[in-house]
N, C-alpha and C. Protein backbone atom coordinates (compact mmCIF):
# COMPACT_ATOMS: atom_id res chain seq x y z
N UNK A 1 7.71 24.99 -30.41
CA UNK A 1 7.20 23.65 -30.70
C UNK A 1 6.02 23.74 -31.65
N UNK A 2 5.99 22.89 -32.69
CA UNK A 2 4.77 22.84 -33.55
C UNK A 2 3.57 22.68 -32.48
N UNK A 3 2.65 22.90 -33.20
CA UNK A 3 1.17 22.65 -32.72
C UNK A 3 0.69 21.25 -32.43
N UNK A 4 0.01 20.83 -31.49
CA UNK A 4 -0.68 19.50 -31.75
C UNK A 4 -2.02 19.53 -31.17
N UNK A 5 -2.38 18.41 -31.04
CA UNK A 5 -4.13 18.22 -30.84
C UNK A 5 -4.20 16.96 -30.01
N UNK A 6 -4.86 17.28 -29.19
CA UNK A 6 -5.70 16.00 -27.85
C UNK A 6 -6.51 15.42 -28.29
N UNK A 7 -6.81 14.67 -28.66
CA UNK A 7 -8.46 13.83 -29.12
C UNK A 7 -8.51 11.88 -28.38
N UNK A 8 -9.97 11.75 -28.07
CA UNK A 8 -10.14 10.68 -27.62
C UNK A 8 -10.06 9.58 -28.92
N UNK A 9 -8.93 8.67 -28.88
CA UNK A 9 -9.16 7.73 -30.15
C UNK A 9 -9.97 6.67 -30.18
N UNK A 10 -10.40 6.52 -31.36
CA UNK A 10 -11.70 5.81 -32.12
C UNK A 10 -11.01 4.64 -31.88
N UNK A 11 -12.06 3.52 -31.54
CA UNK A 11 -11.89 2.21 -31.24
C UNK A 11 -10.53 1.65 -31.74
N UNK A 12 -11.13 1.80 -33.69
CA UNK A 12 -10.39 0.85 -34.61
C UNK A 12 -8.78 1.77 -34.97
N UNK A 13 -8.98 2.83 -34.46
CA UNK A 13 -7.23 3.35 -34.13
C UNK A 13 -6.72 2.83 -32.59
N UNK A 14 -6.91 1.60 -32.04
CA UNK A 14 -6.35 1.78 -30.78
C UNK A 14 -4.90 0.62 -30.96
N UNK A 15 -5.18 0.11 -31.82
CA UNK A 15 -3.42 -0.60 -32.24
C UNK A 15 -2.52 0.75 -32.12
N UNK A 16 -2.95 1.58 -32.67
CA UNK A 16 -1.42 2.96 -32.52
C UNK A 16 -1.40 2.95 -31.39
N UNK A 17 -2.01 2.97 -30.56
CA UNK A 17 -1.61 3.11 -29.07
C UNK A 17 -0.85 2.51 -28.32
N UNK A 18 -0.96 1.07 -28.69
CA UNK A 18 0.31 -0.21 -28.45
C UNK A 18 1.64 0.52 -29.22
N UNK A 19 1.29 0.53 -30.49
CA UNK A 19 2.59 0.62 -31.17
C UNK A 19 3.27 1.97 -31.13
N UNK A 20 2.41 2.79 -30.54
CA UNK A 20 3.19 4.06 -29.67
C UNK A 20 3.80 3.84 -28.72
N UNK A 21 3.05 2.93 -27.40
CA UNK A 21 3.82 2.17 -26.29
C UNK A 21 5.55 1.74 -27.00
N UNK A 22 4.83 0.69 -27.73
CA UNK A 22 6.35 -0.70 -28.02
C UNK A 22 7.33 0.42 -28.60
N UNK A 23 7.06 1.25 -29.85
CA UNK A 23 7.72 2.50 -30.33
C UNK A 23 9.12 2.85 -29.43
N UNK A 24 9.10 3.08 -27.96
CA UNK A 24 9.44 3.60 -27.26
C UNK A 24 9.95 2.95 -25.71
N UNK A 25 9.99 1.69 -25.76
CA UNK A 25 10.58 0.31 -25.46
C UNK A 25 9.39 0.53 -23.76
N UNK A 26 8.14 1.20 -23.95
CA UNK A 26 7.31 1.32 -22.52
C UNK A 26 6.70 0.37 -22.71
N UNK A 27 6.50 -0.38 -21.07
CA UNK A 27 5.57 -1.46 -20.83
C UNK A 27 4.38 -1.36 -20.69
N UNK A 28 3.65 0.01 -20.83
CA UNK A 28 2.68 0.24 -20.99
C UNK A 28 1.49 -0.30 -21.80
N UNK A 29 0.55 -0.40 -21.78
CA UNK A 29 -0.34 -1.03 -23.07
C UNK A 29 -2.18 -0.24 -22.78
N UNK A 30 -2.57 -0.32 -24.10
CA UNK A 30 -3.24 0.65 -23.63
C UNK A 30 -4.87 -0.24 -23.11
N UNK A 31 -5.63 -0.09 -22.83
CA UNK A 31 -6.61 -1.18 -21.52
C UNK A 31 -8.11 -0.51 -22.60
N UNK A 32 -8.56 -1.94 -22.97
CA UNK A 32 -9.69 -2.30 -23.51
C UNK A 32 -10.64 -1.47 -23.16
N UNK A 33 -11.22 -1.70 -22.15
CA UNK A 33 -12.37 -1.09 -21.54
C UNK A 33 -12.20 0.32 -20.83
N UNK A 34 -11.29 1.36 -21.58
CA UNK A 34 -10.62 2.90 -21.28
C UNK A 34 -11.56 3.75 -22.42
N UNK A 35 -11.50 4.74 -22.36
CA UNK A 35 -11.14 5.59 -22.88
C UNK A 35 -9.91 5.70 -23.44
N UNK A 36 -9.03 6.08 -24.77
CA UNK A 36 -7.81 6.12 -25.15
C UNK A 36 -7.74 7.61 -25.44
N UNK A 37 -6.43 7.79 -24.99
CA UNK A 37 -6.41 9.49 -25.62
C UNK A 37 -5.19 9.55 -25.78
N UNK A 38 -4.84 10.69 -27.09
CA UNK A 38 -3.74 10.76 -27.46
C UNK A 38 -3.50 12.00 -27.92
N UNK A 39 -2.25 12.63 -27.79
CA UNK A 39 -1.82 13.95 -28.32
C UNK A 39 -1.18 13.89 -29.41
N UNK A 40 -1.26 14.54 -30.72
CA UNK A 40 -1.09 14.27 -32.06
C UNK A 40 -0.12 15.46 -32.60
N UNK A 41 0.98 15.45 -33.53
CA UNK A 41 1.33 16.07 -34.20
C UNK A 41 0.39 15.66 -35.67
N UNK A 42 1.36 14.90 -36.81
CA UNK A 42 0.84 14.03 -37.23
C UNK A 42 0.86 12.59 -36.97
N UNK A 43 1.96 12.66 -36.22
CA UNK A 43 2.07 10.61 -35.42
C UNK A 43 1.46 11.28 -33.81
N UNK A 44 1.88 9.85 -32.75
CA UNK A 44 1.12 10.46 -31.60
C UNK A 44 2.33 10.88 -30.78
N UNK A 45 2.42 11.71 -30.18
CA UNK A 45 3.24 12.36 -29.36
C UNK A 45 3.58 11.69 -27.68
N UNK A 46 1.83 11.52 -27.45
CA UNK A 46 1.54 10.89 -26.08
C UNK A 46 0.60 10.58 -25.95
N UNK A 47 0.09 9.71 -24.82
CA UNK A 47 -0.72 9.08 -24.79
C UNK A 47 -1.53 8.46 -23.42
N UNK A 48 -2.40 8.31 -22.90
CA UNK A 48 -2.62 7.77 -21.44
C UNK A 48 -4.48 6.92 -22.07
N UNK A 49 -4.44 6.41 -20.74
CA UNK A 49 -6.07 5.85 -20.81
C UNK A 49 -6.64 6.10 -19.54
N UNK A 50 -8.06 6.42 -19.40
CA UNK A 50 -8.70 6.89 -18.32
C UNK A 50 -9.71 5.54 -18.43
N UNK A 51 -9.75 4.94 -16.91
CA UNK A 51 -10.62 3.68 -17.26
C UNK A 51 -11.61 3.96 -15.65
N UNK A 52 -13.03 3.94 -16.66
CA UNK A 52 -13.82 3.69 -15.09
C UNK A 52 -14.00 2.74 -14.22
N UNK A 53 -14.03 3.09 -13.30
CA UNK A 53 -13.87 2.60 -11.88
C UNK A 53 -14.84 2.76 -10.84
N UNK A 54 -15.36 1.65 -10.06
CA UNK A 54 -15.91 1.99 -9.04
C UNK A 54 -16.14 3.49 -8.63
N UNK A 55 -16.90 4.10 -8.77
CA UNK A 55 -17.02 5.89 -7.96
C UNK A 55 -16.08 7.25 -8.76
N UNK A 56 -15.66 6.67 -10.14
CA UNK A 56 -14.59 7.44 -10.60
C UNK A 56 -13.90 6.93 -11.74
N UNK A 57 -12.50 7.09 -11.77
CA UNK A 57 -11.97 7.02 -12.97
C UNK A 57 -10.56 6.49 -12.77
N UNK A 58 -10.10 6.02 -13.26
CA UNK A 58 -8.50 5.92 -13.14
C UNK A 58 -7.73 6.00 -14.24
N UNK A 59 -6.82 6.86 -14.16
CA UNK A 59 -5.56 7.54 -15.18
C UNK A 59 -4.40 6.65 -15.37
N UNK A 60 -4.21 5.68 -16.42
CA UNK A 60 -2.91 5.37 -16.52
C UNK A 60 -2.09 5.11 -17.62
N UNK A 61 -1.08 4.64 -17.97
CA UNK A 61 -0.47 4.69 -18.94
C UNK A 61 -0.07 5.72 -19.97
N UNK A 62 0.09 6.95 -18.89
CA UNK A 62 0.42 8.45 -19.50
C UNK A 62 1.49 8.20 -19.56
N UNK A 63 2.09 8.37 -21.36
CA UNK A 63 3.40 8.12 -21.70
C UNK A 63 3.43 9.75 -22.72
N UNK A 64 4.35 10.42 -22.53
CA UNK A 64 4.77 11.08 -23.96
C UNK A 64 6.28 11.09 -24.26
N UNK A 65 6.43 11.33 -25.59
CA UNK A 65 7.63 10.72 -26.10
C UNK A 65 8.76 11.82 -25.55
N UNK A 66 9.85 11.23 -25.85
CA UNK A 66 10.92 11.94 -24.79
C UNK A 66 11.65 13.31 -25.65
N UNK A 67 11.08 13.40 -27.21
CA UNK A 67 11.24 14.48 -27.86
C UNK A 67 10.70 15.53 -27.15
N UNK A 68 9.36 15.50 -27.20
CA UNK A 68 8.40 16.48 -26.45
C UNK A 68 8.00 16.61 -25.08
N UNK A 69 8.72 15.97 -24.44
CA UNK A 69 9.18 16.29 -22.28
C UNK A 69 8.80 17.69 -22.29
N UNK A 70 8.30 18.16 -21.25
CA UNK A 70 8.32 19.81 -21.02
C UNK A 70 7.94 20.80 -21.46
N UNK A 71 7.06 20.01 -22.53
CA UNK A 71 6.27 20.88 -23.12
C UNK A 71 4.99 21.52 -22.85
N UNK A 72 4.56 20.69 -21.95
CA UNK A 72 3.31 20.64 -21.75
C UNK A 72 2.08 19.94 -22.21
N UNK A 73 2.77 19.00 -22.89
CA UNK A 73 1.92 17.79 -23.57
C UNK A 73 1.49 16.96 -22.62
N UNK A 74 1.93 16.40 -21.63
CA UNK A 74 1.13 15.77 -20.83
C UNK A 74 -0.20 16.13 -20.02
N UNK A 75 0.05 17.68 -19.35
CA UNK A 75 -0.97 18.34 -18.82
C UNK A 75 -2.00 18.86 -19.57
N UNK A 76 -1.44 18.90 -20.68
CA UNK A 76 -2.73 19.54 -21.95
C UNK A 76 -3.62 17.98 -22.09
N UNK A 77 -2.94 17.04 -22.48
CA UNK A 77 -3.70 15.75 -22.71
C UNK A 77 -4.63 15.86 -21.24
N UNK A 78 -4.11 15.55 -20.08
CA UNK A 78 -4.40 15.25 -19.07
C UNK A 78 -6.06 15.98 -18.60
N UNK A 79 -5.70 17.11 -19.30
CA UNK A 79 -6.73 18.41 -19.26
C UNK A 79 -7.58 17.92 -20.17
N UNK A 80 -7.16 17.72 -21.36
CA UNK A 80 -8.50 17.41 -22.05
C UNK A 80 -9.37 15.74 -22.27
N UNK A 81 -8.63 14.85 -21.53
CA UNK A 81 -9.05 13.62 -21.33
C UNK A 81 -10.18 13.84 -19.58
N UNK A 82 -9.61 14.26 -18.92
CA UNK A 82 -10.94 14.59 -17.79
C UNK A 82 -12.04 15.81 -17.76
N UNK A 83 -12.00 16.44 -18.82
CA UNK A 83 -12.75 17.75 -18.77
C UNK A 83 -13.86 17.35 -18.68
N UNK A 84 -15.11 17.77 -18.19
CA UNK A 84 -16.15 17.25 -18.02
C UNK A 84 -16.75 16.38 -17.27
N UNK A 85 -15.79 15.84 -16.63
CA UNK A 85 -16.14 14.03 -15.62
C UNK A 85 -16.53 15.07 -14.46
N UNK A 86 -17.80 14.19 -14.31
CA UNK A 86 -18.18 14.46 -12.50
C UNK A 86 -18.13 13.42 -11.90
N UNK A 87 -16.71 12.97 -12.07
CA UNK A 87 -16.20 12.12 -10.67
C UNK A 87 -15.09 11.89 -10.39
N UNK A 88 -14.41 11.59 -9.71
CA UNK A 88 -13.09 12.00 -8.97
C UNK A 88 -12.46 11.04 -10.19
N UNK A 89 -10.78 11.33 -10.31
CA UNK A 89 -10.22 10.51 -11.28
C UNK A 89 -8.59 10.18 -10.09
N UNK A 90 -8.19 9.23 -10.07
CA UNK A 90 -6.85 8.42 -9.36
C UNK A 90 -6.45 7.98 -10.08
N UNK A 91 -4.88 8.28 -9.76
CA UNK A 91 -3.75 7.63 -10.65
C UNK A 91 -2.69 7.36 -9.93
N UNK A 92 -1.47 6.20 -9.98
CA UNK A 92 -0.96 5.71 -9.43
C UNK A 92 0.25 6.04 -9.87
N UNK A 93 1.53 6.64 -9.14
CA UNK A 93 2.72 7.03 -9.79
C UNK A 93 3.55 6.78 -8.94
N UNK A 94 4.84 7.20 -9.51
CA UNK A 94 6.33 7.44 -8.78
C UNK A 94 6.32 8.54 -7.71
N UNK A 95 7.11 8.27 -6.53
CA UNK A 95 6.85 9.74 -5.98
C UNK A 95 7.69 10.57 -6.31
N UNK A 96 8.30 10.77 -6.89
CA UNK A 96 8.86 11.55 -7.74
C UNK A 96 8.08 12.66 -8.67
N UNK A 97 6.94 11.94 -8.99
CA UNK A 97 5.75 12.71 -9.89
C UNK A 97 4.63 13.33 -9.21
N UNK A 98 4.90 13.54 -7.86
CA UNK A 98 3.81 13.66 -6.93
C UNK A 98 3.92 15.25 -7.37
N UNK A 99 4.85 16.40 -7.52
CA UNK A 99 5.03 17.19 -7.65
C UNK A 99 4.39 17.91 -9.10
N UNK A 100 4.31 17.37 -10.12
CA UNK A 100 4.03 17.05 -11.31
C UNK A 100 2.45 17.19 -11.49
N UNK A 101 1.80 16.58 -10.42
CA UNK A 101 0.78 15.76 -10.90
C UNK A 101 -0.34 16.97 -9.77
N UNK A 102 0.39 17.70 -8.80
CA UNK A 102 -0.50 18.27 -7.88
C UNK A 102 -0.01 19.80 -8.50
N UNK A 103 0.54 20.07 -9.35
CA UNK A 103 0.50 21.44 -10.79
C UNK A 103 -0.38 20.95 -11.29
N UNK A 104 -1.21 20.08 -11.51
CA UNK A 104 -2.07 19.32 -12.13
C UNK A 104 -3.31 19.45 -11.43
N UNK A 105 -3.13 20.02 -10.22
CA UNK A 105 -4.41 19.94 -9.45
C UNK A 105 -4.91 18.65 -8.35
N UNK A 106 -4.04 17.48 -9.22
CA UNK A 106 -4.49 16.29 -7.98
C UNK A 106 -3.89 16.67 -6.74
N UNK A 107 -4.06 15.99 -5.60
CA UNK A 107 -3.81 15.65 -4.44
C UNK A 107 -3.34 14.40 -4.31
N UNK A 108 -2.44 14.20 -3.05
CA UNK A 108 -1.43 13.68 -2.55
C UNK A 108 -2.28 12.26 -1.63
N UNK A 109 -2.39 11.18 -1.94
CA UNK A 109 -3.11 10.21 -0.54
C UNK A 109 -4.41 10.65 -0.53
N UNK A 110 -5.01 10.35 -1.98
CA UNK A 110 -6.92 10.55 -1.57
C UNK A 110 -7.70 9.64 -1.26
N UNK A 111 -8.75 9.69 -0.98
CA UNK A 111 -9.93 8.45 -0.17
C UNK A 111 -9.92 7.97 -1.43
N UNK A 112 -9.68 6.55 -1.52
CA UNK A 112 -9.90 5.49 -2.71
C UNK A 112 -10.84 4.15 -1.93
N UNK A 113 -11.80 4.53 -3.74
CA UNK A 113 -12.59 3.11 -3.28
C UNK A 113 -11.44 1.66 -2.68
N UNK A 114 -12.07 0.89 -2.13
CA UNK A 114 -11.65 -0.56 -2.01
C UNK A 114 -10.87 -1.15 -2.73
N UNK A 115 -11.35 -1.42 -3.66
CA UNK A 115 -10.56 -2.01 -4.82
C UNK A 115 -9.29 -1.36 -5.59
N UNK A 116 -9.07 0.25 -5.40
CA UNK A 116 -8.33 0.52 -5.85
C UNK A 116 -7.16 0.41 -4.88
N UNK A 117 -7.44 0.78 -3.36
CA UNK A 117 -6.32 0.73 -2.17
C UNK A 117 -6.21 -0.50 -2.20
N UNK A 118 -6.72 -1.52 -2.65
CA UNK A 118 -5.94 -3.17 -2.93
C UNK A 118 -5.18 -3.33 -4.13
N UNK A 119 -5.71 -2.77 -5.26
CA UNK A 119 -4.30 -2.60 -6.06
C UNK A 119 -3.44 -1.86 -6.33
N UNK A 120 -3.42 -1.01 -5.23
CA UNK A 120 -2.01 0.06 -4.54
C UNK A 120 -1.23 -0.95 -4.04
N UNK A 121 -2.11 -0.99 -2.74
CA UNK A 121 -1.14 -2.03 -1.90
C UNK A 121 -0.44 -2.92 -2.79
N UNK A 122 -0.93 -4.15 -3.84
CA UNK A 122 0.00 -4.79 -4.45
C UNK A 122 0.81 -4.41 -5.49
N UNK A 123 0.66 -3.31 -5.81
CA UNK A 123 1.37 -2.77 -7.13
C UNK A 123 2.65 -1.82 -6.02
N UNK A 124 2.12 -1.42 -5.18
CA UNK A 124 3.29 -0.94 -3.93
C UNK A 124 4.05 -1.90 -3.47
N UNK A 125 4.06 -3.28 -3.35
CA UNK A 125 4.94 -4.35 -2.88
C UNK A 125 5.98 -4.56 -3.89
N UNK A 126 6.24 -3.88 -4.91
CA UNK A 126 7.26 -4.51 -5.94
C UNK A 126 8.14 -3.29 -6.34
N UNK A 127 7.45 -2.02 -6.44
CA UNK A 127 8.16 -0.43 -6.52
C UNK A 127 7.20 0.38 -5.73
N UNK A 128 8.25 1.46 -5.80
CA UNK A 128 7.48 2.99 -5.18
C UNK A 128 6.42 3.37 -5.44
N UNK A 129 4.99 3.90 -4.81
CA UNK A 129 4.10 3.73 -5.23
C UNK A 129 3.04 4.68 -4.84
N UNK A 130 2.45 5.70 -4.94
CA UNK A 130 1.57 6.65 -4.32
C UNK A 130 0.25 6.82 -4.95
N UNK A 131 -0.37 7.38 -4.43
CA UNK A 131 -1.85 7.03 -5.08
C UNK A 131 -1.82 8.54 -5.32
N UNK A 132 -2.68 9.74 -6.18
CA UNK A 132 -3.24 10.66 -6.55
C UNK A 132 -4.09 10.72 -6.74
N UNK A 133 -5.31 11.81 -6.49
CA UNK A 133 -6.57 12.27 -7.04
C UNK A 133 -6.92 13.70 -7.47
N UNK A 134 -7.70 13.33 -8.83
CA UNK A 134 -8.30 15.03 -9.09
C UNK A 134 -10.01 14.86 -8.36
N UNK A 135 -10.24 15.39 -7.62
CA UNK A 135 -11.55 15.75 -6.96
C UNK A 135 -12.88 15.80 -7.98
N UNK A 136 -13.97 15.53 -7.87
CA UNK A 136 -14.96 15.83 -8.25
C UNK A 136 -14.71 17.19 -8.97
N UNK A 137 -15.06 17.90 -10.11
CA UNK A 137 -15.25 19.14 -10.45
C UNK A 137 -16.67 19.48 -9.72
N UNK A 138 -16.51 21.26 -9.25
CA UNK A 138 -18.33 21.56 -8.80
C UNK A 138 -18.23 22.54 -9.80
């Protein structure tokens, strides 16, 4: 696989991030008040947003394109979008990805602020739904 690069994108590049979403028929969109990050060949490969949160962080809208599956583009992004945070980061997935995501280091059912176990619970009333966490780094 060619080479690519992780970088946090600059404000006035965050339309690519939609049009990486729509690109790829995902309902994803990427959230104002995030962090945006994206993995680059020369177009973007993949993409997620880390948005703070009460006590932490939350991971979502990790999409990469279905050329580059298995590469390791997601965990490399993933790696270099939390490096440095001293505070726990949660993300909400399929359980299917529970496996995925704890090669990753998160854990399975972590203590979530308030607000986030309320929008589990309702985002769990419509599909499958599990919560994840990467721990504080010490």
């Amino acid at each position: 696989m060619s080479e690519f690069h992780c970088t946090r994108l600059d404000e006035p590049l965050w339309p690519l991030m939609n049009k990486f979403y729509r690109a790829h028929q995902s309902s994803m969109k990427a959230v104002r008040d995030a962090q945006l990050w994206v993995a680059r060949r020369e177009e973007i490969i993949a993409a997620l947003c880390l948005r703070p949160v009460s006590g932490g962080h939350w991971l979502t809208g990790l999409f990469v394109d279905p050329a580059y599956r298995v590469q390791g583009v997601a965990g490399r992004l993933i790696a270099e979008a939390v490096k440095g945070l001293d505070e726990p980061v949660w993300l909400f997935c399929h359980p299917d990805l529970r496996g995925f995501y704890e090669r990753r280091g998160f854990s399975f059912d972590p203590e979530l602020p308030y607000a986030m176990a309320e929008r589990l619970s309702r985002y769990a009333r419509s599909k499958p739904m599990i919560a994840m966490g990467l721990p504080t780094r010490s």
